[in-house]
Structure formats: C-alpha cells, structure tokens
C-alpha atoms as a PDB file:
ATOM      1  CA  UNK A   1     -38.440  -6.246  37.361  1.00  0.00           C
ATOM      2  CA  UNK A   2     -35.003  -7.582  37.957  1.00  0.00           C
ATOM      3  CA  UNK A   3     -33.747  -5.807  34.522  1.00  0.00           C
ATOM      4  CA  UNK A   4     -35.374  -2.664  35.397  1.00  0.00           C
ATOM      5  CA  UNK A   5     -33.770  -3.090  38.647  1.00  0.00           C
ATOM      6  CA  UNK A   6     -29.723  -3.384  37.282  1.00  0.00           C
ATOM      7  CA  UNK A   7     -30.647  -0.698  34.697  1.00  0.00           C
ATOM      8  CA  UNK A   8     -31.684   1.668  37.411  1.00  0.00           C
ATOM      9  CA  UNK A   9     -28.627   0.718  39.198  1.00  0.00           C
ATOM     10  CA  UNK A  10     -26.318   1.262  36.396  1.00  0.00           C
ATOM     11  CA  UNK A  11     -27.348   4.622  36.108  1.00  0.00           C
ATOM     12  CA  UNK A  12     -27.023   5.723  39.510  1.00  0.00           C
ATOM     13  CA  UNK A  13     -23.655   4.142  39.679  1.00  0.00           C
ATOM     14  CA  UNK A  14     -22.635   6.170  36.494  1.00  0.00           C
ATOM     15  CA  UNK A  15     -24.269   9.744  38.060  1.00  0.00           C
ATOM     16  CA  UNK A  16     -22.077   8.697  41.475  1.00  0.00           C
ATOM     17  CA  UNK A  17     -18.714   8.595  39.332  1.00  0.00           C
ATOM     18  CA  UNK A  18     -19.615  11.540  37.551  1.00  0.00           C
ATOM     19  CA  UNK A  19     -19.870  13.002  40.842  1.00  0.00           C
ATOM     20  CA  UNK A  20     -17.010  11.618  42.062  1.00  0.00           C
ATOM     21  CA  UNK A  21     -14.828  13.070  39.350  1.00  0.00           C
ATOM     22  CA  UNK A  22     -16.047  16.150  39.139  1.00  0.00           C
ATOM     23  CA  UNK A  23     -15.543  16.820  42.863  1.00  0.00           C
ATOM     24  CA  UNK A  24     -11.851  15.344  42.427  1.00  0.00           C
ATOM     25  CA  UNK A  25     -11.461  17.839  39.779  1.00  0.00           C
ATOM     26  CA  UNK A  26     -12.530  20.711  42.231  1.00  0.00           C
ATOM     27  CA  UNK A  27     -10.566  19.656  44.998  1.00  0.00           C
ATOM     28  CA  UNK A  28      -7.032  19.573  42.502  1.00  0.00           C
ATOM     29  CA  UNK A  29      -7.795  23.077  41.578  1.00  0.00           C
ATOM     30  CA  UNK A  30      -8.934  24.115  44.873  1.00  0.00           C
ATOM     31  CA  UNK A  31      -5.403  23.156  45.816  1.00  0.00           C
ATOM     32  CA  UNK A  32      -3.539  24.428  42.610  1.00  0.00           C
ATOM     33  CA  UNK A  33      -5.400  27.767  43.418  1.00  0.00           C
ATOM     34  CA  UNK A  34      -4.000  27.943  47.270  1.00  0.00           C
ATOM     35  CA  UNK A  35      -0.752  26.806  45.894  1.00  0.00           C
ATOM     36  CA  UNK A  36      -0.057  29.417  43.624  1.00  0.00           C
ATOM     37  CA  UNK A  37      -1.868  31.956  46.058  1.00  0.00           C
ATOM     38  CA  UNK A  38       1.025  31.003  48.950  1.00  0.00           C
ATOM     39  CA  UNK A  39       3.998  31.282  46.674  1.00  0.00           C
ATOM     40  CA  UNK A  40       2.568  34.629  45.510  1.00  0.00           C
ATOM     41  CA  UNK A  41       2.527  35.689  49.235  1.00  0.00           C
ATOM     42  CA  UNK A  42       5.867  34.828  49.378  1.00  0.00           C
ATOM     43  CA  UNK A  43       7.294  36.390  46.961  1.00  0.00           C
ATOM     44  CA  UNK A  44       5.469  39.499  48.180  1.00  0.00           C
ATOM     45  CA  UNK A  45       6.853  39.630  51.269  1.00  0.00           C
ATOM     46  CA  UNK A  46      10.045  42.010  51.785  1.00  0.00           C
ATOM     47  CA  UNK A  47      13.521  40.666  51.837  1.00  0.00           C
ATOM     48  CA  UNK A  48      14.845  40.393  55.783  1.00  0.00           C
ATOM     49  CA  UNK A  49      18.149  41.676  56.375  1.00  0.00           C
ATOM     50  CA  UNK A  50      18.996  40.365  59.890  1.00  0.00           C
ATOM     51  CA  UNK A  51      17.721  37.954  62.380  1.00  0.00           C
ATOM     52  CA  UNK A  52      17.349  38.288  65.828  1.00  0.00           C
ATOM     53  CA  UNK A  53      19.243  35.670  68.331  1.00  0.00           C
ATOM     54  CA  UNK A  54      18.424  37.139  71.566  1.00  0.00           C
ATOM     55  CA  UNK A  55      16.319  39.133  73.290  1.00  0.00           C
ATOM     56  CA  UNK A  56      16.695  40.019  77.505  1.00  0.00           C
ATOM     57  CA  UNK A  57      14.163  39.625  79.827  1.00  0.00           C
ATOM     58  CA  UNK A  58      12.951  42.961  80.723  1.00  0.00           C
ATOM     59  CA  UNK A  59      14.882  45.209  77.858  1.00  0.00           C
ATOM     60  CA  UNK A  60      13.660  47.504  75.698  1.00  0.00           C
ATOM     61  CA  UNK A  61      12.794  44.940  72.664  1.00  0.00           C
ATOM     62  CA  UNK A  62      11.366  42.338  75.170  1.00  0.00           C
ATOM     63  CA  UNK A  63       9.224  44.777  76.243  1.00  0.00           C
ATOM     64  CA  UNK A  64       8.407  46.216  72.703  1.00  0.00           C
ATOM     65  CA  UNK A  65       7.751  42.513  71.742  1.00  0.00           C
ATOM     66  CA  UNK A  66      10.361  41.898  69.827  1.00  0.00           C
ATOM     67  CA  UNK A  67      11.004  38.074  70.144  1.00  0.00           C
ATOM     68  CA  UNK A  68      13.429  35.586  68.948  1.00  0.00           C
ATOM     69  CA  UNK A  69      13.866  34.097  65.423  1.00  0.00           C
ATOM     70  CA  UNK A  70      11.875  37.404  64.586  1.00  0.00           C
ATOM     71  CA  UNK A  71      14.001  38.482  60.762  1.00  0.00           C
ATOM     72  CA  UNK A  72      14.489  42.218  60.660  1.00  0.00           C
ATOM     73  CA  UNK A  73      13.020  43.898  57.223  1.00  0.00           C
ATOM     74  CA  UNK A  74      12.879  47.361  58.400  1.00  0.00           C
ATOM     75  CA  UNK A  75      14.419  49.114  61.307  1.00  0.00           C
ATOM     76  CA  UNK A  76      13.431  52.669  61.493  1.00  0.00           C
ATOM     77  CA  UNK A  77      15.227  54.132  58.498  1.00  0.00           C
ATOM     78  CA  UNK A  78      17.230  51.015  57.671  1.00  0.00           C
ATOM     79  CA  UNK A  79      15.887  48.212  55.209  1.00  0.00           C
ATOM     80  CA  UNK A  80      17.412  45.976  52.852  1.00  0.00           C
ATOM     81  CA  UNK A  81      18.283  48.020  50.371  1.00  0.00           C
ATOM     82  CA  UNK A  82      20.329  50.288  52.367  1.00  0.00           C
ATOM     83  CA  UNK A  83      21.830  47.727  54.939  1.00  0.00           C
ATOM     84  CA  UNK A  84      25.368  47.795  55.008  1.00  0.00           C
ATOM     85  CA  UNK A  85      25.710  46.775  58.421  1.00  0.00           C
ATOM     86  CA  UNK A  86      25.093  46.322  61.933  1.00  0.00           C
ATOM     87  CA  UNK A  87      26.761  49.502  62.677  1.00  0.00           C
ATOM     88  CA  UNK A  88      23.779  51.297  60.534  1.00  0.00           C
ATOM     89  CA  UNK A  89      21.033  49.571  63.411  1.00  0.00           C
ATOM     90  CA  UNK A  90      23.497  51.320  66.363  1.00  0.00           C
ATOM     91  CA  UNK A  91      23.493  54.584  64.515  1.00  0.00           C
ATOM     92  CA  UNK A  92      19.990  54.347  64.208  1.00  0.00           C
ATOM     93  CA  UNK A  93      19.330  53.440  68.177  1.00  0.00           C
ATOM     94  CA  UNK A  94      21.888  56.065  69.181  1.00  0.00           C
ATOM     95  CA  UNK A  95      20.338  59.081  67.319  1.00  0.00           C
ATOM     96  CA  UNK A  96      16.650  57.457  68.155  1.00  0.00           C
ATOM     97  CA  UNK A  97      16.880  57.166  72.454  1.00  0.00           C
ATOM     98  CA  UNK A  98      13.748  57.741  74.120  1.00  0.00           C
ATOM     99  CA  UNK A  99      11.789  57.996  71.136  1.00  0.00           C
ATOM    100  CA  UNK A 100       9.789  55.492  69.227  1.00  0.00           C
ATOM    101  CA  UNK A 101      11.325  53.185  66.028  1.00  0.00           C
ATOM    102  CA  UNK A 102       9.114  51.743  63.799  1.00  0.00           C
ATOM    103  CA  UNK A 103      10.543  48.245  62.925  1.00  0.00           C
ATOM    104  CA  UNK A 104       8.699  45.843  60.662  1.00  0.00           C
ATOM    105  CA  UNK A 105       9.997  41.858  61.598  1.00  0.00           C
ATOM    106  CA  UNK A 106       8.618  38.366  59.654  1.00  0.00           C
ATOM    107  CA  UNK A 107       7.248  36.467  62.025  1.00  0.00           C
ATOM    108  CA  UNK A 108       5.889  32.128  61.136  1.00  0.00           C
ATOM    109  CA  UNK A 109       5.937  34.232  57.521  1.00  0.00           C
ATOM    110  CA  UNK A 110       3.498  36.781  58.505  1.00  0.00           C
ATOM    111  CA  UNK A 111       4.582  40.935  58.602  1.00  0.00           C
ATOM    112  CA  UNK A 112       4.864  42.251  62.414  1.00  0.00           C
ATOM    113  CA  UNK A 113       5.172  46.054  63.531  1.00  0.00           C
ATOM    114  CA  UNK A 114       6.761  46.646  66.395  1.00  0.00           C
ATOM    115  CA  UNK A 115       6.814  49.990  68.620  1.00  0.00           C
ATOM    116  CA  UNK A 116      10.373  50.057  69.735  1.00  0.00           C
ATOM    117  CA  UNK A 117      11.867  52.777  71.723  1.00  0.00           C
ATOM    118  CA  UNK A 118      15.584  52.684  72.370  1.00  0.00           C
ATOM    119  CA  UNK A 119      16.744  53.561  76.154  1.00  0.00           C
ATOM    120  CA  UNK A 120      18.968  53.616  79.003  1.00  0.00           C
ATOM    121  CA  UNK A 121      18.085  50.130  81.519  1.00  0.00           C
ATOM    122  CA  UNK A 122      19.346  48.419  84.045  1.00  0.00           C
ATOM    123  CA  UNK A 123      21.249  46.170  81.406  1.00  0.00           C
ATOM    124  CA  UNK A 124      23.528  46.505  78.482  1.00  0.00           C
ATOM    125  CA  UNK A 125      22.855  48.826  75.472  1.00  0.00           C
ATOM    126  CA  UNK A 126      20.243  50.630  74.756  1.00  0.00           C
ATOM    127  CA  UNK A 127      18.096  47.574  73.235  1.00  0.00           C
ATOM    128  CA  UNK A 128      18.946  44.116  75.206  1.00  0.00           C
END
C-alpha cells in the first residue's frame, strides 16, 4: 500500500508542475501579447503639437471641456503637419467666432473631441 501510495503521489506532483508551467507559459505571453498591443497603440496615436497650460474658469474652452495638460493634435484646420505656430491657432479662432471648432486633444493617452466654439466673454480673448 505504502508504494502504491508515493507512486500515486509522484504522479500527481508531476501533473501539478506540468500545470504549473504551462500556466506560467500563458501568463508570459498573455503579457508579451498586451505589451506589444500598448506600444502599437502608441505609435498609432497622432503626434500633439501643443499643450495646454491653462484654462479659465468659465471661458469658452472650460466650458467646451477643454482641460489642462490636455496636448493639442488637431485644432480645427491646424494639425501637426501644418503647425507653424501659435499664430496659426489665433487665425483659426479669429476667422471661427461663434461657430463650432472641432479639436481633437490626448488625454491619460486616450483621443478626446472637443466641441469648441470661439467667442466674445467677460474675460480675455476669445478662448480663456
């Protein structure tokens, strides 16, 4: 009985490492796999071309959502390939008052739209 017992043993002991491994194995390429999938995700996402340092209480972008630390990859018309500029963002808000901009910020690494429409408030500019 007792050798029948330790063989028995011996077996499930080798069928628990075999286990073992093979989960170990799943989990490294589980993790390889989201690896690779993040860095792909960044690479994919578009090249900002300014950041944002303020934003008033109450203006135009607060109200649009706009929010600090957001990094500007599209405003309106203006992206990164054609950014020369912060004089290209004023023309932009100048010719756009009262009407709705479409501008695209990274947010914590994730793509944000934001409705912003450029107009006349109780502060200064046109955005705040």
């Amino acid at each position: 009985l007792q050798n029948d017992h330790k063989a028995l043993m011996k077996q499930v002991e080798e069928a628990l490492h075999q286990l073992h491994a093979r989960e170990k194995e799943k989990q490294a390429r589980d993790e390889a796999e989201a690896l690779a999938e993040a860095m792909s995700q960044n690479q994919s996402l578009p090249q900002p071309f300014a950041k944002v340092n303020a934003v008033t209480p109450g203006s135009p972008a607060s109200v649009s959502g706009l929010q600090v630390d957001d990094e500007i990859v599209e405003f309106g018309s203006v992206n990164a390939n054609n950014f020369q500029n912060l004089q290209n963002i004023a023309t932009v808000v100048q010719h756009s008052e009262g009407r709705p901009l479409s501008v695209t910020v990274l947010r914590g690494g994730r793509r944000v739209h934001v409705g912003l429409t450029p107009k006349r408030w109780a502060g200064k500019g046109l955005l705040g």
